[in-house]
Protein backbone atom coordinates (compact mmCIF):
# COMPACT_ATOMS: atom_id res chain seq x y z
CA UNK A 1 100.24 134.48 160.25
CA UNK A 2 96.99 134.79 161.83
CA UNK A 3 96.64 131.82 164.42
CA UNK A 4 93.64 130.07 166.05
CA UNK A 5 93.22 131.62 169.27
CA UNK A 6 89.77 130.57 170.78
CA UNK A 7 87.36 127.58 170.10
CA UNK A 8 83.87 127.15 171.33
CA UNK A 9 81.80 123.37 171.92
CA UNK A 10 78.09 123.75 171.51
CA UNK A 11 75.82 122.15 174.65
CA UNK A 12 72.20 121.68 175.44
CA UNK A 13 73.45 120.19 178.14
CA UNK A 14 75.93 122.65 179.76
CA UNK A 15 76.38 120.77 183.13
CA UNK A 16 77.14 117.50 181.79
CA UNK A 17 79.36 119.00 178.86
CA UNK A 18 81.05 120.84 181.69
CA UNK A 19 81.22 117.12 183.99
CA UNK A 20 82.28 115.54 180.85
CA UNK A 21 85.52 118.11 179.48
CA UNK A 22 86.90 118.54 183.32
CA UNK A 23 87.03 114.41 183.81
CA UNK A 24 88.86 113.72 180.21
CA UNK A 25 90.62 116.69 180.20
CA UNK A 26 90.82 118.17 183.44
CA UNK A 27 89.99 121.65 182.33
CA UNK A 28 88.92 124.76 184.63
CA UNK A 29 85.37 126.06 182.95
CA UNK A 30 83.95 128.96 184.89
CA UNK A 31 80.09 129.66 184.16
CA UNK A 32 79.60 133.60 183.34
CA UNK A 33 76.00 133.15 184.20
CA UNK A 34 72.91 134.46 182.96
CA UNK A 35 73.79 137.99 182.37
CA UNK A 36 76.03 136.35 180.37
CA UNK A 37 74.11 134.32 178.19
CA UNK A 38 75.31 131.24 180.21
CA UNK A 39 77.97 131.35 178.09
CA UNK A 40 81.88 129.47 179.78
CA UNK A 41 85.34 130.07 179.51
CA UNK A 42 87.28 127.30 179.59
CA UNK A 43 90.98 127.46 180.38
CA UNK A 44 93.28 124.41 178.96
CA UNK A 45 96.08 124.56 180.95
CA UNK A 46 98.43 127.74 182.05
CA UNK A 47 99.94 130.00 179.63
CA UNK A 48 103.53 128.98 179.92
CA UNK A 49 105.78 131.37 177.76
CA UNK A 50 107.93 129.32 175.08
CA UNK A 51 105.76 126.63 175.45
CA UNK A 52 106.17 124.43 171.95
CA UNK A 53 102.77 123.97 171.63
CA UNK A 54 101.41 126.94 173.74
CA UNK A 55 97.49 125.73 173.03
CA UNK A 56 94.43 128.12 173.05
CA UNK A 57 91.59 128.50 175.64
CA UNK A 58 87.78 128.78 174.81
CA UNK A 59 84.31 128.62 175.80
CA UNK A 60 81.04 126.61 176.07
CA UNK A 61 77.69 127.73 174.29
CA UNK A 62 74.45 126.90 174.50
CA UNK A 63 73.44 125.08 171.57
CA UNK A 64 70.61 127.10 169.26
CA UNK A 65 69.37 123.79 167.51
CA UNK A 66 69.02 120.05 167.27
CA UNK A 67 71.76 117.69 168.43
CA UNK A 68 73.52 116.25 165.57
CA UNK A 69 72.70 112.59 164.34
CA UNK A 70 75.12 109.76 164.26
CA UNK A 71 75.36 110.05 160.73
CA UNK A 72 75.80 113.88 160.12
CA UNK A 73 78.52 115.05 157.96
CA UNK A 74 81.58 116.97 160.32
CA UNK A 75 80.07 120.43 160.13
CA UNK A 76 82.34 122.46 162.37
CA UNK A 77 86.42 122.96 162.83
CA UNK A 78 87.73 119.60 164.57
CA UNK A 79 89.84 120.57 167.82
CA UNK A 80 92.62 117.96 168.88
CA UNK A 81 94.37 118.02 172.54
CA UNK A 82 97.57 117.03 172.89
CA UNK A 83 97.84 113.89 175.83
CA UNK A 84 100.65 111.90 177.25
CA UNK A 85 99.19 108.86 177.12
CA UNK A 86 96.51 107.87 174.06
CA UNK A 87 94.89 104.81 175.65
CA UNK A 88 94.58 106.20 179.28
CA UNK A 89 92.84 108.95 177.67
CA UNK A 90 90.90 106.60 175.81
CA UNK A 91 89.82 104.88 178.44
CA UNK A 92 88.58 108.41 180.21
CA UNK A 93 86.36 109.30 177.66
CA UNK A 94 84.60 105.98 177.14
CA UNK A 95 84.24 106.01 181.41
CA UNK A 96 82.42 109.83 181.03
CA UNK A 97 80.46 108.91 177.80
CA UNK A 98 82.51 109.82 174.91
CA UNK A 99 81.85 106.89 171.93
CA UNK A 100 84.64 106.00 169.01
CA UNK A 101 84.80 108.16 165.84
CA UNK A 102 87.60 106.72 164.62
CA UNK A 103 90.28 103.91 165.69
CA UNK A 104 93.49 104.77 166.39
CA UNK A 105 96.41 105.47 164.04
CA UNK A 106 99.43 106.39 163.82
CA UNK A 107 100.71 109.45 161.55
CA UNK A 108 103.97 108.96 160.42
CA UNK A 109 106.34 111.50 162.36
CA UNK A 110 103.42 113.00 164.50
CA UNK A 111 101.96 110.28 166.61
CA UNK A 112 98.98 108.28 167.38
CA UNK A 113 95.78 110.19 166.50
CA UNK A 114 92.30 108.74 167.65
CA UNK A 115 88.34 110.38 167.31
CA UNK A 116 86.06 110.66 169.36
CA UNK A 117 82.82 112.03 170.32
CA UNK A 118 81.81 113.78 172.99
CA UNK A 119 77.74 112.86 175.18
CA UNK A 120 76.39 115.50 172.52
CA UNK A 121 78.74 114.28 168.96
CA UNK A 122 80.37 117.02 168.51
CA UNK A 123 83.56 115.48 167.42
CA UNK A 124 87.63 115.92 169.04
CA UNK A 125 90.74 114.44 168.24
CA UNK A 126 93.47 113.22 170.92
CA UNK A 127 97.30 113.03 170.05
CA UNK A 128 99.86 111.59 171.80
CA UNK A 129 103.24 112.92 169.97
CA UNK A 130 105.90 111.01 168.59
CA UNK A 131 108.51 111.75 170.72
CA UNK A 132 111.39 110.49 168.36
């Protein structure tokens, strides 16, 4: 089966992208620099062998266009992070400029999913497992 193994966020803004992914999320993102196209790795967490859900790591890119409007049709794969708690997480995102995509829900047998977007729109899910 051929598995997702890297994902990338688009950024005008690279700094506050960067500000923005460490506070919610609490990622390590390490800027290549210029000889690398300013391009940045971002590391989710530590590979832990036989993890369940073992993740993937990715990068940060500076965007090559316009940002997209409120009312643009998803044009991209939607990422979603796993988090212990839905509504503390919540409550970062709002407090380092994230704004609703969707409410909450729940999905039977999986958990409570919510949408968001992030200072630019791209959009993210967040997923707090059902742990029954």
């Amino acid at each position: 089966m051929n598995r997702v193994v890297h994902f990338e966020i688009h950024a005008k803004d690279m700094d506050r992208m960067q500000a923005f992914y460490q506070a919610v999320f609490g990622w390590n993102i390490q800027d290549l620099g210029p000889q690398m196209g300013n391009y940045r790795m971002i590391a989710t967490g530590a590979d832990e062998p036989g993890a369940a859900w073992p993740g993937i790591n990715g990068g940060m890119n500076p965007r090559r266009g316009e940002l997209p409007r409120p009312t643009d049709a998803v044009n991209a794969y939607v990422c979603t992070m796993e988090v212990a708690d839905i509504d503390e997480t919540l409550r970062k995102i709002e407090s380092a400029g994230g704004t609703v995509a969707t409410d909450k829900m729940p999905v039977p047998g999986v958990g409570i999913l919510a949408y968001r977007k992030d200072p630019e729109g791209n959009i993210f899910g967040v997923l707090q497992p059902d742990k029954a």
